[in-house]
PDB file of N, CA and C in Angstrom:
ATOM      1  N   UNK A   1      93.332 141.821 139.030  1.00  0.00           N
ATOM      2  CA  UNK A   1      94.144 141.959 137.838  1.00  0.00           C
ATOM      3  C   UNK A   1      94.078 143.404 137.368  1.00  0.00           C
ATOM      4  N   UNK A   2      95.573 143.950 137.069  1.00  0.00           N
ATOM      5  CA  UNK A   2      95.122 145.200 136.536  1.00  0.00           C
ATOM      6  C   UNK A   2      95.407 145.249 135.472  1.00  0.00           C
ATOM      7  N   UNK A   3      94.791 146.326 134.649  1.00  0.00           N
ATOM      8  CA  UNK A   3      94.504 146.458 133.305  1.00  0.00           C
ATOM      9  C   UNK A   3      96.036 147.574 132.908  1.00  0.00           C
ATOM     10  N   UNK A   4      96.460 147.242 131.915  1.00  0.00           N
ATOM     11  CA  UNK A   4      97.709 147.997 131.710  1.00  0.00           C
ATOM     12  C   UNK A   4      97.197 149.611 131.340  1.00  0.00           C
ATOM     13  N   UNK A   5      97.769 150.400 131.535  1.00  0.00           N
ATOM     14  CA  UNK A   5      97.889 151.583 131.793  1.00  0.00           C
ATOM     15  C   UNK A   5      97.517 151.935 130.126  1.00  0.00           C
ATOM     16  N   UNK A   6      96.846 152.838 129.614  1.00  0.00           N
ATOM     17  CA  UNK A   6      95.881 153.049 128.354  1.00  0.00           C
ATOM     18  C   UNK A   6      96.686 154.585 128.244  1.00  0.00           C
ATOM     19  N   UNK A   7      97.194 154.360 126.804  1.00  0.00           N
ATOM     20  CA  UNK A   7      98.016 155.378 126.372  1.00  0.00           C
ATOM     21  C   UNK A   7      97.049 156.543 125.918  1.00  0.00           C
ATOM     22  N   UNK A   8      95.947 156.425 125.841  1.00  0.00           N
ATOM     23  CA  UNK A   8      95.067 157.490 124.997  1.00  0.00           C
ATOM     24  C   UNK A   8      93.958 157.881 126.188  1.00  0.00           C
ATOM     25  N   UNK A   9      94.313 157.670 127.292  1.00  0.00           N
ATOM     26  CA  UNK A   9      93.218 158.130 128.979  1.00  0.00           C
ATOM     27  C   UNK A   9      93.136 159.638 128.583  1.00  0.00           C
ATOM     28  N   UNK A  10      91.584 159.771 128.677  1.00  0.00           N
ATOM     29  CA  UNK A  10      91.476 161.575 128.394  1.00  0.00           C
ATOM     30  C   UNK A  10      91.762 161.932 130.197  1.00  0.00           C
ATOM     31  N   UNK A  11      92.089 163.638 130.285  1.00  0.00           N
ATOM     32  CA  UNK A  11      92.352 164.083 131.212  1.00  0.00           C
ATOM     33  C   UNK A  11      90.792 164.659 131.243  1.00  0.00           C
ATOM     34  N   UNK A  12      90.124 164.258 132.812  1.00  0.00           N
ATOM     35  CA  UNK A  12      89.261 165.319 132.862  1.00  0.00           C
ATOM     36  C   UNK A  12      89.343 166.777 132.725  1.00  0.00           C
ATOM     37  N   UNK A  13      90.550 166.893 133.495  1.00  0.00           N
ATOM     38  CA  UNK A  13      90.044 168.499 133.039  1.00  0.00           C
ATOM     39  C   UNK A  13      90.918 168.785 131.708  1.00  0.00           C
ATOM     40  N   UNK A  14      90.999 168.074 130.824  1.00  0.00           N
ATOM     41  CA  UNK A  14      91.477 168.557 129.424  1.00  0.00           C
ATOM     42  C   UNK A  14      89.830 168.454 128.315  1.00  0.00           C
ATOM     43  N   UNK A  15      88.998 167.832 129.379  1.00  0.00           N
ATOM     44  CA  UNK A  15      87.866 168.090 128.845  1.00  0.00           C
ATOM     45  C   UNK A  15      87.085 169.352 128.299  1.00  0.00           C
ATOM     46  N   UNK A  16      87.399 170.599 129.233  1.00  0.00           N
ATOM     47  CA  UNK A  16      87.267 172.058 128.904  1.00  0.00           C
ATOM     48  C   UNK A  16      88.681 172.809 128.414  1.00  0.00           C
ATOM     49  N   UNK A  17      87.749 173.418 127.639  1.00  0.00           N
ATOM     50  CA  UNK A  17      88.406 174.443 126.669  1.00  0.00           C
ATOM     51  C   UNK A  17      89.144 175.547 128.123  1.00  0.00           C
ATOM     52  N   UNK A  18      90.580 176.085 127.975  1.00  0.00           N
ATOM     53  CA  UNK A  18      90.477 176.908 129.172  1.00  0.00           C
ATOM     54  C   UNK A  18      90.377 178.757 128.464  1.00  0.00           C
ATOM     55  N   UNK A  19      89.723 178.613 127.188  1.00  0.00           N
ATOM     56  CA  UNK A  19      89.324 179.595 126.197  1.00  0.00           C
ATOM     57  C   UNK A  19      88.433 180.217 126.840  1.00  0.00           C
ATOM     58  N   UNK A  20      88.369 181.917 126.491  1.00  0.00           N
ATOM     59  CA  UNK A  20      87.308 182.466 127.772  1.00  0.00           C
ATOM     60  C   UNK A  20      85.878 182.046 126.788  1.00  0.00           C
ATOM     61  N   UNK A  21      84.660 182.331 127.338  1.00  0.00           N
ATOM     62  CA  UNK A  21      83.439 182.069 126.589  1.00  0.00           C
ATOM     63  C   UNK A  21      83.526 182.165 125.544  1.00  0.00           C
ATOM     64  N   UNK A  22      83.380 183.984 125.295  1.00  0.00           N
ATOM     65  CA  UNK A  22      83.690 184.187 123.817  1.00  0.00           C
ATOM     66  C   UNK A  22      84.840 183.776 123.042  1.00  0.00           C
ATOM     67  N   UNK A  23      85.513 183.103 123.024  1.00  0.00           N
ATOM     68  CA  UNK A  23      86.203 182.207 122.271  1.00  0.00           C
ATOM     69  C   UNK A  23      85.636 181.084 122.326  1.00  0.00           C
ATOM     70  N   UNK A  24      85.161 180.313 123.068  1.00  0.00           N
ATOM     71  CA  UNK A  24      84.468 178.898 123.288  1.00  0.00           C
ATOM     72  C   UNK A  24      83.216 178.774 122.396  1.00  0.00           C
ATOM     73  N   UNK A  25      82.350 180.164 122.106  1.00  0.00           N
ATOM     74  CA  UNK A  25      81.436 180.010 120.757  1.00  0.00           C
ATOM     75  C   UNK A  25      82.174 179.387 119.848  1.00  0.00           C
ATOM     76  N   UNK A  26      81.124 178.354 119.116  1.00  0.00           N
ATOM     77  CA  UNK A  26      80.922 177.854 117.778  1.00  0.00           C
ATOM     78  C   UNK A  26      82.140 176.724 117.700  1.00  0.00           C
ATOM     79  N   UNK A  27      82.545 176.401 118.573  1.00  0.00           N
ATOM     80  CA  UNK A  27      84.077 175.830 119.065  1.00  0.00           C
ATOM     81  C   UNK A  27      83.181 174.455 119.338  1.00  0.00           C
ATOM     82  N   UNK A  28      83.199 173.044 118.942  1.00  0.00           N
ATOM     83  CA  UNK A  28      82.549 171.699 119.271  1.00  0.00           C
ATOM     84  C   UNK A  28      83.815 170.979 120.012  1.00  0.00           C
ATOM     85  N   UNK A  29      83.749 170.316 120.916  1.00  0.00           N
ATOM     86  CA  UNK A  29      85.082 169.585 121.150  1.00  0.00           C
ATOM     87  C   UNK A  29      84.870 168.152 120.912  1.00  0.00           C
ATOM     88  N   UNK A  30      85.878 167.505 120.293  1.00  0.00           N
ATOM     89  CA  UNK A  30      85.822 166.115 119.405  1.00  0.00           C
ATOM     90  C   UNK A  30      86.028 165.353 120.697  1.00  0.00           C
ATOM     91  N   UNK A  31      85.266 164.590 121.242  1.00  0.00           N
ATOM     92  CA  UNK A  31      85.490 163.555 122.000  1.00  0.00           C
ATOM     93  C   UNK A  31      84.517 162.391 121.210  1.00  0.00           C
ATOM     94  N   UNK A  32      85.681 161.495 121.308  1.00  0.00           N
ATOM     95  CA  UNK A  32      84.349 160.118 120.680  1.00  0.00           C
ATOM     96  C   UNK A  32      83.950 159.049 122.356  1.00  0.00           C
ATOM     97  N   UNK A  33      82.524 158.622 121.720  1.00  0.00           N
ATOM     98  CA  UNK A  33      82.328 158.041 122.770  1.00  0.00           C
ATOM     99  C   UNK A  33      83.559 156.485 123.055  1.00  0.00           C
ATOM    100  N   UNK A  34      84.120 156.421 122.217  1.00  0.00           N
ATOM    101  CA  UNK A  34      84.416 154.932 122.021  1.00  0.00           C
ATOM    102  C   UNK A  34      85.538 155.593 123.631  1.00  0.00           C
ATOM    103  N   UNK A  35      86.329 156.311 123.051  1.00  0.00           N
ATOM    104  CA  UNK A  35      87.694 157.125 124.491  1.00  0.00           C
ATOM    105  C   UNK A  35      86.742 157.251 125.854  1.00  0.00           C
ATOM    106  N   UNK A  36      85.006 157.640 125.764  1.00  0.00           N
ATOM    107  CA  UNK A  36      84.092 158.045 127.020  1.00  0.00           C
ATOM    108  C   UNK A  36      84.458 156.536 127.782  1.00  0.00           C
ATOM    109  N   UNK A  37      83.636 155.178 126.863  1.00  0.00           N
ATOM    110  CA  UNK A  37      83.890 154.711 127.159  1.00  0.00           C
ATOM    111  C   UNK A  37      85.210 153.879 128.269  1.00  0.00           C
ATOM    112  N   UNK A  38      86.064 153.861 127.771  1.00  0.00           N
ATOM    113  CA  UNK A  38      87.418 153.120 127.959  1.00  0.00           C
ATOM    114  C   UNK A  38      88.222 153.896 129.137  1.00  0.00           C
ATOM    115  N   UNK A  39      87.445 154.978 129.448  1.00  0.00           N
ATOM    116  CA  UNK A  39      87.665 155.702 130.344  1.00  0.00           C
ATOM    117  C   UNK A  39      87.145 155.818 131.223  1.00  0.00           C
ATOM    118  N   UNK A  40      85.898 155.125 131.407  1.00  0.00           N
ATOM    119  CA  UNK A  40      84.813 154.817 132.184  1.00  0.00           C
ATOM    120  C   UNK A  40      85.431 153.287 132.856  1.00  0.00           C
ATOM    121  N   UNK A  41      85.870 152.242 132.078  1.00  0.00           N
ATOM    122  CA  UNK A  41      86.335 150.992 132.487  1.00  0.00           C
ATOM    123  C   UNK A  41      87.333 151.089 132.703  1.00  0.00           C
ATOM    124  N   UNK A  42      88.238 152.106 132.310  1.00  0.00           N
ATOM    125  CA  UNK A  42      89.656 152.378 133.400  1.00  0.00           C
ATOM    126  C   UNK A  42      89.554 152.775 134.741  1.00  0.00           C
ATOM    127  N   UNK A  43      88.622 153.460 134.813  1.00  0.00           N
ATOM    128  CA  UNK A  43      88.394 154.171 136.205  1.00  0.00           C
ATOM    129  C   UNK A  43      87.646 153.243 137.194  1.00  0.00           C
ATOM    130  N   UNK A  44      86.703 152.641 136.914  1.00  0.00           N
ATOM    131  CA  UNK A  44      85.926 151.332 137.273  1.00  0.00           C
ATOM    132  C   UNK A  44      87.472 150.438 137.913  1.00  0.00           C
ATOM    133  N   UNK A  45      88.002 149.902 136.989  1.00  0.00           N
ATOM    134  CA  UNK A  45      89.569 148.909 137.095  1.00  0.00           C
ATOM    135  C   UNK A  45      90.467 149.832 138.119  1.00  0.00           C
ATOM    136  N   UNK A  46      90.464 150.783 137.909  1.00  0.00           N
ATOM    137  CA  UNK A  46      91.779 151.813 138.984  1.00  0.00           C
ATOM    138  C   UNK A  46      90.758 151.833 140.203  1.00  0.00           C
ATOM    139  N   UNK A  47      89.627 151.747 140.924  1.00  0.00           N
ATOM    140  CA  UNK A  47      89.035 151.442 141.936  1.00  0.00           C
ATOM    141  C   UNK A  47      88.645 150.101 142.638  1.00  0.00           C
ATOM    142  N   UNK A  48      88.729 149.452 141.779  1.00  0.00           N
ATOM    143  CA  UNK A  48      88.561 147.794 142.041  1.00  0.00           C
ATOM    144  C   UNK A  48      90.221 147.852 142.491  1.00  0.00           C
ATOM    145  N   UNK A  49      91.408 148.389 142.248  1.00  0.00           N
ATOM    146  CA  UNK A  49      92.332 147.947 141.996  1.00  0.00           C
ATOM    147  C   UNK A  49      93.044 148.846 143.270  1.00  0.00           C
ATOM    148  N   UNK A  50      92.327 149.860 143.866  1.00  0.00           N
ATOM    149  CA  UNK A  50      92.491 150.513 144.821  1.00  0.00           C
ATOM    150  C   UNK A  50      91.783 149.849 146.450  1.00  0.00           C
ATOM    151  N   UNK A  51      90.660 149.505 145.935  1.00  0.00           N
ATOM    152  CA  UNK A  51      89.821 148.789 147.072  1.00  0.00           C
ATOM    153  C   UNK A  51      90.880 147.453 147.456  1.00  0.00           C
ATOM    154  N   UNK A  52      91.472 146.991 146.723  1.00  0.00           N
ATOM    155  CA  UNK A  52      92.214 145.684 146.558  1.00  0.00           C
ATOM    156  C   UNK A  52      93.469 145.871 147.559  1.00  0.00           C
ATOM    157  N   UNK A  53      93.942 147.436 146.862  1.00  0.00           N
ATOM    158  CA  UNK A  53      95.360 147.588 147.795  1.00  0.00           C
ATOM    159  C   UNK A  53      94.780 147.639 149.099  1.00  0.00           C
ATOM    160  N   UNK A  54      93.897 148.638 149.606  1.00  0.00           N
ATOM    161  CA  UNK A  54      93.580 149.191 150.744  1.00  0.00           C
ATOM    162  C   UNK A  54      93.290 147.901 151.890  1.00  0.00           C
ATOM    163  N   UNK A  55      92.276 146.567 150.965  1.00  0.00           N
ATOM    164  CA  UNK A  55      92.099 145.550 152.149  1.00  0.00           C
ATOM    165  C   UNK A  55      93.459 144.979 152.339  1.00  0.00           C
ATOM    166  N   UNK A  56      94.192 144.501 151.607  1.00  0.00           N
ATOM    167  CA  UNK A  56      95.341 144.211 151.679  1.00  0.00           C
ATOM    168  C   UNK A  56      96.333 144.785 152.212  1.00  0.00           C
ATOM    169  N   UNK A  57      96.126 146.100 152.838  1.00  0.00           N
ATOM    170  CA  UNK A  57      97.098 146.944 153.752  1.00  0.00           C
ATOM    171  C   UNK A  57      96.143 146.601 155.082  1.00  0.00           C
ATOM    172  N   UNK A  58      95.261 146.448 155.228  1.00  0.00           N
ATOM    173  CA  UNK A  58      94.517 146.168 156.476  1.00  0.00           C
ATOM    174  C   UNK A  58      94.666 144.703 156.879  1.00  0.00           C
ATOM    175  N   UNK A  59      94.634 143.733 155.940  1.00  0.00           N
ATOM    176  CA  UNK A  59      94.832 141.999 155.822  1.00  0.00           C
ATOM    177  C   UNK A  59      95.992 142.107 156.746  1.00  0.00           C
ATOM    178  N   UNK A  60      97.152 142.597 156.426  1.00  0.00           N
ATOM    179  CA  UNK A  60      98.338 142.190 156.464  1.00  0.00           C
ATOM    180  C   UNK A  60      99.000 143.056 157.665  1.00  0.00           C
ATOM    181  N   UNK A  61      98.297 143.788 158.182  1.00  0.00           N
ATOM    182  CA  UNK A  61      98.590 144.564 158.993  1.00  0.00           C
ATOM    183  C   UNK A  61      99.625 146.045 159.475  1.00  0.00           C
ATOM    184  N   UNK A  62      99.358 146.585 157.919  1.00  0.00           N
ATOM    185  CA  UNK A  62     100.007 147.765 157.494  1.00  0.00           C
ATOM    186  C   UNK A  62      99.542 148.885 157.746  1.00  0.00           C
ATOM    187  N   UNK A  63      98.177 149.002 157.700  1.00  0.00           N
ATOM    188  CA  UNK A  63      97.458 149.862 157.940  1.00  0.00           C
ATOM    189  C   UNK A  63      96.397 149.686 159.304  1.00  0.00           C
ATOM    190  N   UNK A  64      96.030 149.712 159.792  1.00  0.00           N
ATOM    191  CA  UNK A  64      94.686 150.066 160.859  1.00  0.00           C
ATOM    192  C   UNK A  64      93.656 150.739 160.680  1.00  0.00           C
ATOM    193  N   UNK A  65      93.469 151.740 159.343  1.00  0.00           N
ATOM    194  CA  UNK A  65      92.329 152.608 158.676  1.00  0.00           C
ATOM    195  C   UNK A  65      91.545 151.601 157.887  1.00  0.00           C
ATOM    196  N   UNK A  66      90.670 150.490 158.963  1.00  0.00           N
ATOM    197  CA  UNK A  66      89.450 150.267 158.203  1.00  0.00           C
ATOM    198  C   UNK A  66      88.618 150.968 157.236  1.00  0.00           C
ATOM    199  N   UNK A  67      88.083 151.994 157.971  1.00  0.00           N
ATOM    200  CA  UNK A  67      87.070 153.270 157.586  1.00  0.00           C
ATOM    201  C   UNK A  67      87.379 153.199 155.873  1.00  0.00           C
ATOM    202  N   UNK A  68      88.796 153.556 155.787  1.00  0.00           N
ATOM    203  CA  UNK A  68      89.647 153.737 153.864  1.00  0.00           C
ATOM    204  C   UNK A  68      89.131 153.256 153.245  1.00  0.00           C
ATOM    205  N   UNK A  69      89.502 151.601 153.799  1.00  0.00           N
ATOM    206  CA  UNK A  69      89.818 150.291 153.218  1.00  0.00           C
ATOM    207  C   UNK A  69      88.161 150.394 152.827  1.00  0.00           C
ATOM    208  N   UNK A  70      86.757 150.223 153.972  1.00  0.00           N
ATOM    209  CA  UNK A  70      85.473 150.135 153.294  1.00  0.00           C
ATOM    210  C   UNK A  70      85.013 150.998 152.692  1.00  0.00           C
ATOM    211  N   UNK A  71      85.267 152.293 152.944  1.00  0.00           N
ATOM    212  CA  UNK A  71      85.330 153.625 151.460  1.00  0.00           C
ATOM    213  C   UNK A  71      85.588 153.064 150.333  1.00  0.00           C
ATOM    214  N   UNK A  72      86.631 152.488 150.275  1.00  0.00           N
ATOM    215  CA  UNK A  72      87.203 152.019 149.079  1.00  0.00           C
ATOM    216  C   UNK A  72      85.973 150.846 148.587  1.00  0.00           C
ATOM    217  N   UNK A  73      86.248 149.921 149.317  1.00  0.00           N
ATOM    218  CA  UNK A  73      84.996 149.095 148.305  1.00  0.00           C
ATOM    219  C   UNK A  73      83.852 149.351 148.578  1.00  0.00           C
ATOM    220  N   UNK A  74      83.336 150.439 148.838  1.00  0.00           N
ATOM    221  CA  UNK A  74      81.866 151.031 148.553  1.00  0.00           C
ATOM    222  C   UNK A  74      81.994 151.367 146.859  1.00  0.00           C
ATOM    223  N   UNK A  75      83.191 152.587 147.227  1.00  0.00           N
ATOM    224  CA  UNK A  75      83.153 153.249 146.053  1.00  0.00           C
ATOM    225  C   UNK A  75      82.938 152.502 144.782  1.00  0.00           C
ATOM    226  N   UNK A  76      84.402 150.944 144.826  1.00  0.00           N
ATOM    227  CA  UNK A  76      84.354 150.072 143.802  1.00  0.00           C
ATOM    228  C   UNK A  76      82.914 149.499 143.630  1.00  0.00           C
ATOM    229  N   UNK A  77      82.651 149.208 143.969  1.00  0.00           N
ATOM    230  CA  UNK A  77      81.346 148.582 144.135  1.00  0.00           C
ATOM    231  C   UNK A  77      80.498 149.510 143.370  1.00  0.00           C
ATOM    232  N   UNK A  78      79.969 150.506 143.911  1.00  0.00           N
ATOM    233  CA  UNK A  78      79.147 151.813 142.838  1.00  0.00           C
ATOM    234  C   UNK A  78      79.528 151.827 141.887  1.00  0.00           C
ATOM    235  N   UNK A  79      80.685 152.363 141.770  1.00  0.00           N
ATOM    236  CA  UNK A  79      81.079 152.213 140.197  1.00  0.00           C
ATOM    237  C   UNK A  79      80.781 151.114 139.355  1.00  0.00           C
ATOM    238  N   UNK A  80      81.161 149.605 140.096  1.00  0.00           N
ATOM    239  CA  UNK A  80      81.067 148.433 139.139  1.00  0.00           C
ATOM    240  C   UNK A  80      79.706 148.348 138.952  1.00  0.00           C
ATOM    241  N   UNK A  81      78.628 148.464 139.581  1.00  0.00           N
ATOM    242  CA  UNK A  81      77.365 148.825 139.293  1.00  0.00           C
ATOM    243  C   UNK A  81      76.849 149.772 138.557  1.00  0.00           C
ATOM    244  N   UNK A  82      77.537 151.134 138.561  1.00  0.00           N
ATOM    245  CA  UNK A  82      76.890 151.956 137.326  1.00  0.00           C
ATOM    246  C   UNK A  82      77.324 151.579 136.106  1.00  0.00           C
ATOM    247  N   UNK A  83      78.385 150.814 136.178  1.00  0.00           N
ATOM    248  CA  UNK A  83      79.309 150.432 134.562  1.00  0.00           C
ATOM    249  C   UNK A  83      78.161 149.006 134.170  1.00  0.00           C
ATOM    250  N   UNK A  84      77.676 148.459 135.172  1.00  0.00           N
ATOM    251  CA  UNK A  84      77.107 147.503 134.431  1.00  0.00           C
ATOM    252  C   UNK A  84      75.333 147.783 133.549  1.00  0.00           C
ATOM    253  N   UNK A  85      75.127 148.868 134.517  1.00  0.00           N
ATOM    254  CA  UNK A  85      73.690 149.511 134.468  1.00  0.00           C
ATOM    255  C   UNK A  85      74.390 150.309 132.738  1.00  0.00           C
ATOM    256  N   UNK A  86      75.139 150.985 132.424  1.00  0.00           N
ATOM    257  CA  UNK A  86      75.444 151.910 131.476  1.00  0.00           C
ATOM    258  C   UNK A  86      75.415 150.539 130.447  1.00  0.00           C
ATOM    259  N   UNK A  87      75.882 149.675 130.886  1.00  0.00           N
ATOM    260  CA  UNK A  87      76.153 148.516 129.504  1.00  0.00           C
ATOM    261  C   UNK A  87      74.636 147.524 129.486  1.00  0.00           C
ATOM    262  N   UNK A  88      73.956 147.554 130.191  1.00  0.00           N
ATOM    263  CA  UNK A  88      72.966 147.090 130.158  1.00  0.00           C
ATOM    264  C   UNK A  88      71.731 147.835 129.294  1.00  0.00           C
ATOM    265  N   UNK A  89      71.493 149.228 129.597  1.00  0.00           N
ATOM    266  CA  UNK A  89      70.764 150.387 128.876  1.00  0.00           C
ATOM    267  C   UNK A  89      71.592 150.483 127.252  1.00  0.00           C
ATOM    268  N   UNK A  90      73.008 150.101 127.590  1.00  0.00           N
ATOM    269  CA  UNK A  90      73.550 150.219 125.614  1.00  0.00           C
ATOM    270  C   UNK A  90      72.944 148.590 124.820  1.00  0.00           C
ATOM    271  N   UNK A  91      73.187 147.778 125.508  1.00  0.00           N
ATOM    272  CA  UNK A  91      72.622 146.740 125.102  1.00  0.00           C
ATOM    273  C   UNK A  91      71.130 146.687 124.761  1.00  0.00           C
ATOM    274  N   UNK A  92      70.021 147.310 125.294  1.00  0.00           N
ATOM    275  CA  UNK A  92      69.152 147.313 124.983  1.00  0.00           C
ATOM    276  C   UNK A  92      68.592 148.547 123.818  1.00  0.00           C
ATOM    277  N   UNK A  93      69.612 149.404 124.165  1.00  0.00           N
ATOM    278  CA  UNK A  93      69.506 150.468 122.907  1.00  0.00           C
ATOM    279  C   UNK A  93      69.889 149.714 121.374  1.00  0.00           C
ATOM    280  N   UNK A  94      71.228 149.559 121.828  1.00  0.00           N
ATOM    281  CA  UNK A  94      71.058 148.039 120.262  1.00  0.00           C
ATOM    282  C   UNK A  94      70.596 147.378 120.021  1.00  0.00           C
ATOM    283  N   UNK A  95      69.759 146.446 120.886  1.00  0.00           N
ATOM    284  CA  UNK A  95      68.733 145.647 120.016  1.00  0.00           C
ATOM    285  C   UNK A  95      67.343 145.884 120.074  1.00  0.00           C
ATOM    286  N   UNK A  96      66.811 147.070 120.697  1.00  0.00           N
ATOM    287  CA  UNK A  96      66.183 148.034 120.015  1.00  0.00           C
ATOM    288  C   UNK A  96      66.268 148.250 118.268  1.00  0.00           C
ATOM    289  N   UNK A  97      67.375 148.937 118.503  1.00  0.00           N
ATOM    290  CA  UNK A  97      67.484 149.210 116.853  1.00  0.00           C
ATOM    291  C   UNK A  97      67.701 148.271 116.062  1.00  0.00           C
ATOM    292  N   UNK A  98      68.161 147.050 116.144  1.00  0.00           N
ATOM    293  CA  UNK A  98      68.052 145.910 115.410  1.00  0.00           C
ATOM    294  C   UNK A  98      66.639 145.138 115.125  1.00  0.00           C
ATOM    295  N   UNK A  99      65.708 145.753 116.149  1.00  0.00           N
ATOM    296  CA  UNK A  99      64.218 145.546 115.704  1.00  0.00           C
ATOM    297  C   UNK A  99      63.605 146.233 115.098  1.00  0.00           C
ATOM    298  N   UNK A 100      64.586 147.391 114.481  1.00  0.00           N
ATOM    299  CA  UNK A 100      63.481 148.311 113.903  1.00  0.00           C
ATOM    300  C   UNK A 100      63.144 148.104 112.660  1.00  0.00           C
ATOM    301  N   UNK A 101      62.674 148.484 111.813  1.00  0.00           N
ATOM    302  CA  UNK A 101      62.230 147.497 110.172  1.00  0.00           C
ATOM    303  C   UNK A 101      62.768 149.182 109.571  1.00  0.00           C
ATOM    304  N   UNK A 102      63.300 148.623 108.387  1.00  0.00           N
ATOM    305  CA  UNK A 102      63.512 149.618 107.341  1.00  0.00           C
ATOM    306  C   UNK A 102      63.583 150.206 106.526  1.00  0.00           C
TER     307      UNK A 102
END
């Protein structure tokens, strides 16, 4: 299933300033984590969703580049594993702090 296309996807490289250094002093750039996020599970979804095409060009006999096709779900795979490890470490950071007394 794919996830509909997210009107607010940051551009990596709109991540840097293309300001030379000295302009880049004292300069913070506003990224909220909530966009880190959602951009993290888009990219996760656009590889699950790539691994998907690729077996399915091999299934069906469109392609012959195995090699792609298991690139591809390696990659998905890593990813869906670091996304779960990142939500697992936030989960415990919150109820962490929900144990803390105040």
């Amino acid at each position: 299933m794919k996830i509909p296309e997210n009107p607010m996807r940051i551009d990596p490289k709109g991540l840097t300033d293309p300001a030379s250094p000295q302009e880049q002093k004292g300069k913070v750039r506003d990224v909220r984590f909530s966009d880190q996020l959602r951009e993290l599970l888009y990219s996760v979804n656009d590889k699950q969703v790539n691994a998907d095409e690729e077996v399915g060009k091999v299934v069906t006999g469109e392609s012959e580049d195995l090699h792609t096709a298991m690139v591809a779900l390696e990659e998905a795979s890593v990813s869906f594993q670091l996304m779960l490890e990142i939500r697992n470490k936030m989960l415990e950071a919150y109820q962490e702090i929900n144990r803390m007394n105040i």
